[in-house]
Protein backbone atom coordinates (compact mmCIF):
# COMPACT_ATOMS: atom_id res chain seq x y z
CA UNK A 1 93.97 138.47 103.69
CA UNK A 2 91.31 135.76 103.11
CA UNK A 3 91.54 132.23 104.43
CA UNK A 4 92.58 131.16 101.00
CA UNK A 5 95.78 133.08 100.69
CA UNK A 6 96.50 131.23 103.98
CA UNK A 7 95.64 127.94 102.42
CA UNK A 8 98.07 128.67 99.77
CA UNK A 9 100.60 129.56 102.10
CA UNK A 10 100.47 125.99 103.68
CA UNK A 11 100.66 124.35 100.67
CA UNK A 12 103.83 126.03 99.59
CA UNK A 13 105.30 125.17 103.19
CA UNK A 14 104.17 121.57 102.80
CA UNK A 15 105.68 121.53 99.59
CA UNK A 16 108.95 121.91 101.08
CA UNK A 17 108.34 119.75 103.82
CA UNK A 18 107.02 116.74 102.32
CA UNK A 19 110.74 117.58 99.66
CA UNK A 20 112.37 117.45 102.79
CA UNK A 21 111.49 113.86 103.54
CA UNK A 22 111.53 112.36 99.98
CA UNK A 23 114.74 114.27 98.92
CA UNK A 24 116.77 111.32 100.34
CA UNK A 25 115.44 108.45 98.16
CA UNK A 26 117.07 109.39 95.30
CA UNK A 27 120.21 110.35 96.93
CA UNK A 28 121.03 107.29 98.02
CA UNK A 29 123.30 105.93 95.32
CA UNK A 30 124.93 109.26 95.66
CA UNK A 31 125.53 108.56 99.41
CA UNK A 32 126.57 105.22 98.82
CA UNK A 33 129.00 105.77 96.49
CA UNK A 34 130.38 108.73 98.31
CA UNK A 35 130.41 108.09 102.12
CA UNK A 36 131.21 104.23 101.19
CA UNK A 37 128.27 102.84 102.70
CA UNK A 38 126.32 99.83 102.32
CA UNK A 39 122.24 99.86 101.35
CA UNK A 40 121.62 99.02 104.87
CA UNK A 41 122.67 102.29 106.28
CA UNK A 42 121.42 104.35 103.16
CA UNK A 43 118.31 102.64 104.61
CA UNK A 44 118.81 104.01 108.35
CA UNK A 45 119.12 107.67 106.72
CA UNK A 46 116.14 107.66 104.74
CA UNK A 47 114.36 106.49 108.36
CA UNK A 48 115.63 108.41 110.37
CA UNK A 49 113.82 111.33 108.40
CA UNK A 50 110.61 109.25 108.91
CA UNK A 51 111.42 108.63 112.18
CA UNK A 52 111.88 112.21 113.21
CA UNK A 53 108.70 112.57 111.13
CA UNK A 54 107.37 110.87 114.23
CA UNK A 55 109.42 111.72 116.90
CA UNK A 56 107.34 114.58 117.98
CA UNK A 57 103.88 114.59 116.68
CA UNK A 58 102.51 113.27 120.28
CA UNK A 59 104.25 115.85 122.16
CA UNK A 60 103.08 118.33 119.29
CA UNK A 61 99.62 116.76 120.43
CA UNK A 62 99.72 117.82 123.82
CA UNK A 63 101.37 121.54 122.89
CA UNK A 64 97.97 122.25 120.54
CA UNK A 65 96.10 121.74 123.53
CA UNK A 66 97.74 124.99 124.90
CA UNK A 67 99.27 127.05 121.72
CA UNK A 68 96.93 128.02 118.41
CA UNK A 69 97.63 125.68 115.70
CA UNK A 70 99.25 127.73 113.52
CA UNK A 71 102.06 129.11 116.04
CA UNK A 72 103.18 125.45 115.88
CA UNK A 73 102.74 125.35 111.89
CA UNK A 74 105.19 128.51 111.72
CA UNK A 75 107.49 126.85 114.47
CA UNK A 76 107.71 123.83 111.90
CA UNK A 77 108.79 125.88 109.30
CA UNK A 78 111.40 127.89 111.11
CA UNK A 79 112.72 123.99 112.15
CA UNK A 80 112.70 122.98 108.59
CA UNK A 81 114.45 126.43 107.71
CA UNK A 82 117.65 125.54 109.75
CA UNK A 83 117.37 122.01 109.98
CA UNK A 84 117.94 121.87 105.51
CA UNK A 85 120.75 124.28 106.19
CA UNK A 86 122.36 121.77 109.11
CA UNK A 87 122.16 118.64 106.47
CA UNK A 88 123.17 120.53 103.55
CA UNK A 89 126.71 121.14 105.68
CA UNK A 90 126.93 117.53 106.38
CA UNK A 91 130.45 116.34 106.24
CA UNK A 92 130.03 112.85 108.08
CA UNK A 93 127.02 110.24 108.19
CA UNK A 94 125.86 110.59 111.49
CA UNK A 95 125.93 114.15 110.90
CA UNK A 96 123.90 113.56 107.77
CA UNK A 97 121.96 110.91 109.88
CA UNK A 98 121.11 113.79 112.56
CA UNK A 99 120.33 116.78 109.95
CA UNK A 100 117.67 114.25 108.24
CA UNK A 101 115.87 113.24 111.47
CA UNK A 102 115.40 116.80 112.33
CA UNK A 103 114.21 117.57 108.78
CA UNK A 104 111.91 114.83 109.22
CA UNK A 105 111.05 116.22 112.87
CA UNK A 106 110.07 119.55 111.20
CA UNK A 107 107.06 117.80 108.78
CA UNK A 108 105.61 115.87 111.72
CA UNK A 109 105.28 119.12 113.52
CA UNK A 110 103.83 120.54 110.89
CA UNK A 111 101.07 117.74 109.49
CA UNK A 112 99.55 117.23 113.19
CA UNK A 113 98.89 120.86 113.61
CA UNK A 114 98.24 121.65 110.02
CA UNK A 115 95.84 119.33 108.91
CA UNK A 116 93.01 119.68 112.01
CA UNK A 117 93.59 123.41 111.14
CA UNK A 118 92.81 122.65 107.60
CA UNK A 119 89.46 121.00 108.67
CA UNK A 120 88.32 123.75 111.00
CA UNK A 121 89.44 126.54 108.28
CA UNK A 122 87.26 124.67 105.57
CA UNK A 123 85.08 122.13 107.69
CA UNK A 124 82.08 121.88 104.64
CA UNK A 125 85.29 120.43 102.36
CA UNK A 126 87.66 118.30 104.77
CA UNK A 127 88.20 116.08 102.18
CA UNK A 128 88.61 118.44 99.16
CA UNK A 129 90.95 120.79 101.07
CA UNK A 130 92.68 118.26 102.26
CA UNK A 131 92.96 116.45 99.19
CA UNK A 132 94.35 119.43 97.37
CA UNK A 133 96.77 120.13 99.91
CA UNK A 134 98.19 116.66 99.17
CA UNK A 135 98.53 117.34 95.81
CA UNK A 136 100.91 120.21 96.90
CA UNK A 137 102.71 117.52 98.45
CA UNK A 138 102.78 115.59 96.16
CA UNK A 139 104.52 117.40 93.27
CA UNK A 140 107.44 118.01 95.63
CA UNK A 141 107.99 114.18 95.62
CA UNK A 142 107.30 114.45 91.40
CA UNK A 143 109.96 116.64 91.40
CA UNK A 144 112.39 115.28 93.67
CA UNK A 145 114.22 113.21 91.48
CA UNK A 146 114.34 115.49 88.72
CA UNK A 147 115.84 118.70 91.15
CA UNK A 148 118.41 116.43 92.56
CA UNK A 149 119.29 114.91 89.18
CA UNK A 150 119.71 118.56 88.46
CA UNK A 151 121.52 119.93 91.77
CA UNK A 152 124.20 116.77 90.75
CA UNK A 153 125.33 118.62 87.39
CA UNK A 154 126.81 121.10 90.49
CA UNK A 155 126.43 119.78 94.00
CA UNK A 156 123.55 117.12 95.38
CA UNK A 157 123.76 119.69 98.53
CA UNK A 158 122.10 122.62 96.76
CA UNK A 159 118.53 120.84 96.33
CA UNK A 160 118.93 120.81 100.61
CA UNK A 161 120.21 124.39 100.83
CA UNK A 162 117.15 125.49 98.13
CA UNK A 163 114.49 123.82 101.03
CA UNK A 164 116.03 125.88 103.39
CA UNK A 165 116.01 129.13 101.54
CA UNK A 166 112.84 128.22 100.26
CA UNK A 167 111.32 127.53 104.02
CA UNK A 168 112.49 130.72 105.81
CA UNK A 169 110.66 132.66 102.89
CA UNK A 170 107.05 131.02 103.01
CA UNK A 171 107.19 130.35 107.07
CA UNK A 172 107.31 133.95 106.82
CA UNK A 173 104.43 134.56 104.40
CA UNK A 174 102.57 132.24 106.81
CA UNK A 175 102.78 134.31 109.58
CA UNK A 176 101.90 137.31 107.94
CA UNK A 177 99.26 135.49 106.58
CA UNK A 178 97.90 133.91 109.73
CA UNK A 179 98.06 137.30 111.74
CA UNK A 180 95.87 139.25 108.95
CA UNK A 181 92.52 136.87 109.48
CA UNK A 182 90.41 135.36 112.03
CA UNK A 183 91.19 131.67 113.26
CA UNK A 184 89.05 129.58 113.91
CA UNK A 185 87.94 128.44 117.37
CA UNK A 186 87.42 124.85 117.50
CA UNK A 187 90.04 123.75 118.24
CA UNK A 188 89.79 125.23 121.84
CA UNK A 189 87.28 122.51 122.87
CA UNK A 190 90.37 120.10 122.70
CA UNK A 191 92.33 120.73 126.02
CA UNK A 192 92.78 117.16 127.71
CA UNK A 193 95.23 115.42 125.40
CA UNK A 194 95.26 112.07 127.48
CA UNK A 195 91.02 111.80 127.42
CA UNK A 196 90.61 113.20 124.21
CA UNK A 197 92.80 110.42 122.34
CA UNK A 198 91.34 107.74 124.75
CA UNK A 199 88.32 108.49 124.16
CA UNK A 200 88.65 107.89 120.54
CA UNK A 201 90.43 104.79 120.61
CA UNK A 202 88.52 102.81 118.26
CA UNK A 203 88.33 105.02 115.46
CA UNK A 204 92.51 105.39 116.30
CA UNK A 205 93.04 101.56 116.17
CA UNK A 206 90.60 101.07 113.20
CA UNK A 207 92.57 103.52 111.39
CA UNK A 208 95.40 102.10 111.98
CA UNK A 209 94.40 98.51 111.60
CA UNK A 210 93.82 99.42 107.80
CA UNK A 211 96.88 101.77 106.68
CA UNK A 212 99.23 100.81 109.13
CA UNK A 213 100.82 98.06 106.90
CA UNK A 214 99.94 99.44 104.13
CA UNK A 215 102.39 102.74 104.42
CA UNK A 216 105.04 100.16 106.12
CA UNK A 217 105.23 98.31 102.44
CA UNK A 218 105.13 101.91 100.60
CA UNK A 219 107.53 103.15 102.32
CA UNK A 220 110.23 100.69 101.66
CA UNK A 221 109.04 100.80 98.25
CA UNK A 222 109.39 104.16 97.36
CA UNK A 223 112.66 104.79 98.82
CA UNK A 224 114.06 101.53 96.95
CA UNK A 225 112.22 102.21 93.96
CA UNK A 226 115.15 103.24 91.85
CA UNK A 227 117.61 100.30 93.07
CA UNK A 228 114.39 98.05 92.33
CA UNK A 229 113.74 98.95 88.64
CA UNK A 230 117.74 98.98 88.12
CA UNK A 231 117.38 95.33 89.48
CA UNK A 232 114.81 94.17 87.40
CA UNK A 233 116.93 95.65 84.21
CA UNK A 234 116.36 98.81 83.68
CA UNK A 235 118.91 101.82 82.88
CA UNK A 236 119.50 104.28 85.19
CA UNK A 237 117.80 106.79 83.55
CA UNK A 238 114.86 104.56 83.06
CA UNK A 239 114.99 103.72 86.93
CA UNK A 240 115.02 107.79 87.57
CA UNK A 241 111.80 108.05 85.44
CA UNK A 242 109.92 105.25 87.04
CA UNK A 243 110.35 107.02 90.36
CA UNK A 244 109.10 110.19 89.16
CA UNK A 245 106.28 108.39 87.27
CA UNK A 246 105.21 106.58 90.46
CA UNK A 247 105.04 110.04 92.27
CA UNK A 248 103.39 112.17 89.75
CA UNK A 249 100.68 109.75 89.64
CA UNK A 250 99.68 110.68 93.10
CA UNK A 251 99.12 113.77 91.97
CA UNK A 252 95.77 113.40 90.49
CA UNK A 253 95.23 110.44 92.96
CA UNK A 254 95.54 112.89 96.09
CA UNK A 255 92.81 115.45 94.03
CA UNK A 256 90.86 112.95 93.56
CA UNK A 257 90.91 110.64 96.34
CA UNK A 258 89.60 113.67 98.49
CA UNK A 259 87.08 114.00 96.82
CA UNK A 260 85.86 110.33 96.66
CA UNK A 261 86.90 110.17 100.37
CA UNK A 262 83.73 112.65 100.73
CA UNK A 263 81.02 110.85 98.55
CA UNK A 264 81.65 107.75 99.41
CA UNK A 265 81.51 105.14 103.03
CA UNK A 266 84.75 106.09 104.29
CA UNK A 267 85.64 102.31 105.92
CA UNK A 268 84.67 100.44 102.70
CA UNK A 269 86.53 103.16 100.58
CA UNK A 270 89.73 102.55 102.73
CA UNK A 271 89.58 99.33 102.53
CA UNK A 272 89.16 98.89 98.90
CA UNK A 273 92.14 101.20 98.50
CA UNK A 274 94.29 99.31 100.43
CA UNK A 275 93.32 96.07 99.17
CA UNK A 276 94.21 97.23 95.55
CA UNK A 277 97.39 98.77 96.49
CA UNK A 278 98.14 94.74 98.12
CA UNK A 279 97.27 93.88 94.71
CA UNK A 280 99.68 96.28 92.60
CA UNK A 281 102.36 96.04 94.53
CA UNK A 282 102.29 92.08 94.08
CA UNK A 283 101.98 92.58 90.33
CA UNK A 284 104.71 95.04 89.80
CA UNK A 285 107.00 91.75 91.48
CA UNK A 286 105.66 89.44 88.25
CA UNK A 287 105.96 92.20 85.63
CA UNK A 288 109.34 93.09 83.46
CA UNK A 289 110.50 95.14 80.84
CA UNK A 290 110.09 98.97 80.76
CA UNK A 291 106.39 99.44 79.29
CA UNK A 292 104.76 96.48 81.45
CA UNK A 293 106.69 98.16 84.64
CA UNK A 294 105.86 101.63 83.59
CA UNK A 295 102.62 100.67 83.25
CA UNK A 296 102.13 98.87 86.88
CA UNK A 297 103.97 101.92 88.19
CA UNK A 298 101.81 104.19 86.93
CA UNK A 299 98.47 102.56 88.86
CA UNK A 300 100.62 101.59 91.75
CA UNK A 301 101.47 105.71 92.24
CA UNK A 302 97.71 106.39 92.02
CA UNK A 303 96.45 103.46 94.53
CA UNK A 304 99.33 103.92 96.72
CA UNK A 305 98.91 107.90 97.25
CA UNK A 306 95.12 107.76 97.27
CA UNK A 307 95.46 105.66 100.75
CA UNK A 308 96.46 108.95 102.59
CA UNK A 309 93.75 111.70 101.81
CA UNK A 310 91.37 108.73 102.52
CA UNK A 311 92.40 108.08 105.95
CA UNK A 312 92.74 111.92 107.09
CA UNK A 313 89.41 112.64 105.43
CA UNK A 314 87.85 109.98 107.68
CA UNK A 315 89.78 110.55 110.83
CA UNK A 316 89.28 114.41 110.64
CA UNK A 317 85.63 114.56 109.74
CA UNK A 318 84.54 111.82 112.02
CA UNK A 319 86.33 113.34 114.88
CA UNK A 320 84.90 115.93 117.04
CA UNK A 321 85.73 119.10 117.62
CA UNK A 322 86.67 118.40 121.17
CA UNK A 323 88.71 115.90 120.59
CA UNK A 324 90.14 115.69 116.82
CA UNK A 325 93.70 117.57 117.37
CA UNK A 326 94.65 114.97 119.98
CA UNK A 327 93.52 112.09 118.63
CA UNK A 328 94.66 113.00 115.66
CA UNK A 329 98.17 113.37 116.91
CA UNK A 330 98.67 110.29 118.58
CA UNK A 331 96.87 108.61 115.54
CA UNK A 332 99.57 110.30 113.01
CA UNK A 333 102.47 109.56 115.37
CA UNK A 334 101.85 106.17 115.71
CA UNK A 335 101.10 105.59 111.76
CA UNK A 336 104.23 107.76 111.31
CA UNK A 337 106.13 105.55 113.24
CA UNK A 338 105.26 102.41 111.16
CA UNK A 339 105.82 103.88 107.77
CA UNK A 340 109.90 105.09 109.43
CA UNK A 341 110.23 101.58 109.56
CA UNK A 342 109.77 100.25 106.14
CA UNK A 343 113.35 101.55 104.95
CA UNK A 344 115.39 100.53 107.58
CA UNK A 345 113.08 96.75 106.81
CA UNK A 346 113.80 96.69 103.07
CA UNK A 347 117.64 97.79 103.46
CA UNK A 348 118.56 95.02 105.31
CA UNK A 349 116.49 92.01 104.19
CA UNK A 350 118.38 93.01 100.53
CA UNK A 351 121.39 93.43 102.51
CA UNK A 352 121.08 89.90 103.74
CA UNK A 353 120.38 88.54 100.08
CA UNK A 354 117.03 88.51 99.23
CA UNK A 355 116.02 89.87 96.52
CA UNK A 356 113.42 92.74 95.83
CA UNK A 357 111.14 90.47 94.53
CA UNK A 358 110.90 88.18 97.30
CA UNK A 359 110.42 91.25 99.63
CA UNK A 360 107.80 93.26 98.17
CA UNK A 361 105.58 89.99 97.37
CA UNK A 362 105.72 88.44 100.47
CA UNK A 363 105.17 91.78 101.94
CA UNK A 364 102.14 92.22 99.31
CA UNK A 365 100.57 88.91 100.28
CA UNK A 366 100.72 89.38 104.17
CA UNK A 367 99.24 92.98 103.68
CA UNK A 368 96.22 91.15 101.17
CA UNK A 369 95.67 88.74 104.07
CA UNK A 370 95.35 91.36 106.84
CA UNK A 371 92.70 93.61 104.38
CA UNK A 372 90.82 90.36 104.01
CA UNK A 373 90.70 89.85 107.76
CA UNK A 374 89.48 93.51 108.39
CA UNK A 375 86.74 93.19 105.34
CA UNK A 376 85.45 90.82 107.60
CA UNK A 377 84.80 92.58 110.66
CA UNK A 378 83.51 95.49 108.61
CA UNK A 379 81.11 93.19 106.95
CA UNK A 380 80.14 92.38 110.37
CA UNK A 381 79.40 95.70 111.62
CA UNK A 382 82.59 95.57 114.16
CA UNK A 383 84.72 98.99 112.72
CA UNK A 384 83.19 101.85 113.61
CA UNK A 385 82.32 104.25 110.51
C-alpha cells in the first residue's frame, strides 16, 4: 500500500473523531428536554468532550517519544470505538457526561500523534496535507446536524452507535494500512519531551498568544449556534440550517487555508485571520433576519475554520524534526484546553441572563483588542516567524 491509501485512512478516522466531538451541539435541546436540564449543564457536556479532547494530549506527548506515531493513532481509534458505544448506552447525565469526555479523550490522542505524522509522511506539502485532512474533518461537523436530525426520526443514540461501528472498521484499515509501508523516521530525533517543548517556547506561546482566544469565542459559538439563531428569531429548522451552513463553509476554508498557510508569512497570515474572525463574529451580533444572518454565517464558517490549518501549518513546518511531536503536544493540549472552556463560559453567562448578543460582542471586541496588541509586536519584529 502507498502512503496515500494511508492518508485516506486517517481522514476517514478523523472523520469520525472530529463527529465525535461536534455530535453534541446539536443534541443539546434533545438533552435538555429529555434529562430536564438547564443550558448550563448542556454546556458542561459539550466540554467535557473538549476537555477530554485535552486531557491527554501532553501525556500522549511524552508516549510518542517512546511508541511510533501511528501505534498511538490506532490506539485512538480503538478508544473512540468503545468509548461511542459507552455514550450511546447512556442512561444518566454523568454517565453521558463521562462517555463524552472519553470520546473527546480519543480525538486528542489522535490529532497530537496524527498530525506531526502527517508532516513527516508529506513534509514538501505540510500545509496542503494538512489542509485536506481538515476538510475531512470538516464535513463530519457539515453533517452533524443533518445525521442527528435524521437518527431523531428513530433514536438520537444511533448517530453515537454509527461512530462506533464506523471507528472499529477504519482503525482497522489503519493498521493494515500502516503495517504494509515504510514510516517515516523523523520523528525518532524527538526523545526528550521536557527539552524539546522548552526549547520551543516562543513559537508555543506565540501560537498561542494568537488562536488561543480566538477558538475560546468559537467554541462557545458553535455549540450555541442553534439556541443563538432561534434567539434572534429564527425557526427551528432555519436555526438547524445555519449550523450546518456555518460548518460546511469550513470546508473549502480548511482546503484552502492550507494552501495559503504555505504561500504566504505565516504570523501576518494568522493574524489577519484572526482579526477578521473578531470582526464577523461582532457583526453576526448587529445583523437579523434569515438572509443578512445566513449571509454573516456563511463568511463567519470560512474565517473561523481557516484559523486552524493556519496555525498547524506554521507550528509543524517551523518546528524541527527533533523537537516538533513534543512541542507540538503540549502546544495542542494547552490550546485544547482553552477552546473546552468556551461552552461551559457561554452556558452560564446565558444562564445568568445575558443575552447572546451581549456575549459574543463583548467577547468579539476583547478578542479585536488582543489581535491589535499582537499586530504590534509583530510589526516590531518581537514574534518569532
Amino acid at each position: 500500500m502507498s502512503r496515500a491509501r494511508l492518508f485516506g485512512s486517517l481522514c476517514g478516522l478523523v472523520f469520525l473523531l472530529n463527529l465525535a466531538r461536534i455530535v453534541f451541539a446539536p443534541l443539546l435541546d434533545v438533552f435538555i428536554t429529555e434529562f430536564a436540564i438547564g443550558e448550563a449543564t448542556a454546556g458542561h457536556i459539550v466540554t467535557l468532550a473538549w476537555v477530554g479532547s485535552a486531557s491527554l494530549r501532553l501525556p500522549t506527548g511524552w508516549i510518542l517519544t517512546k511508541v511510533p506515531r501511528h501505534h498511538v493513532v490506532v490506539v485512538s481509534g480503538v478508544i473512540l470505538a468503545l468509548s461511542s458505544a459507552f455514550a450511546a448506552t447512556a442512561a444518566t447525565i454523568p454517565r453521558l457526561m463521562a462517555g463524552a469526555f472519553l470520546m473527546g479523550l480519543a480525538s486528542g490522542v489522535y490529532f497530537v500523534s496524527a498530525n506531526p505524522l502527517l508532516s513527516e509522511l508529506f513534509p514538501q506539502r505540510v500545509g496542503h496535507v494538512i489542509g485536506i485532512h481538515g476538510v475531512a474533518s470538516q464535513i463530519a461537523a457539515v453533517i452533524a446536524a443533518p445525521l442527528v436530525a435524521l437518527t431523531l426520526l428513530v433514536d438520537w443514540r444511533l448517530s453515537l452507535w454509527g461512530i462506533a461501528v464506523g471507528a472499529a472498521l477504519v482503525t482497522a484499515y489503519t493498521w493494515i494500512a500502516a503495517r504494509r509501508i515504510e514510516m517515516p523516521t523523523a520523528g525518532q530525533e524527538d526523545s526528550n519531551f521536557i527539552a524539546s517543548a522548552l526549547s520551543e517556547w516562543r513559537i508555543i506561546v506565540t501560537s498561542l498568544a494568537i488562536v488561543g482566544a480566538a477558538v475560546f469565542v468559537w467554541q462557545g459559538l458553535f455549540n450555541f449556534y442553534e439556541l443563538y439563531m432561534q434567539a434572534k428569531g429564527l425557526s427551528e429548522s432555519q436555526a438547524g440550517a445555519m449550523l450546518a451552513v456555518v460548518f460546511a463553509a469550513g470546508v473549502p476554508a480548511f482546503y484552502l487555508g492550507g494552501d495559503l498557510a504555505d504561500r504566504l508569512p505565516q504570523v501576518p497570515y494568522l493574524l489577519g485571520v484572526v482579526g477578521v474572525f473578531a470582526a464577523t463574529v461582532y457583526l453576526l451580533t448587529m445583523v437579523d433576519g434569515l438572509w443578512a444572518v445566513g449571509a454573516v454565517t456563511c463568511f463567519l464558517g470560512f474565517v473561523a475554520h481557516a484559523v486552524f490549518p493556519a496555525v498547524d501549518t506554521y507550528m509543524l513546518d517551523t518546528l524541527p524534526d527533533a523537537t516538533r511531536g513534543s512541542a507540538y503536544a503540549v502546544f495542542s493540549s494547552v490550546w485544547m484546553l482553552t477552546q473546552a472552556l468556551g461552552s461551559s463560559a457561554v452556558g452560564t453567562l446565558v444562564e445568568r441572563g445575558y443575552t447572546y448578543d451581549t456575549v459574543f460582542a463583548s467577547a468579539a471586541l476583547a478578542l479585536g483588542v488582543s489581535i491589535l496588541v499582537l499586530v504590534v509586536f509583530e510589526r516590531a519584529g518581537r514574534l518569532p516567524s
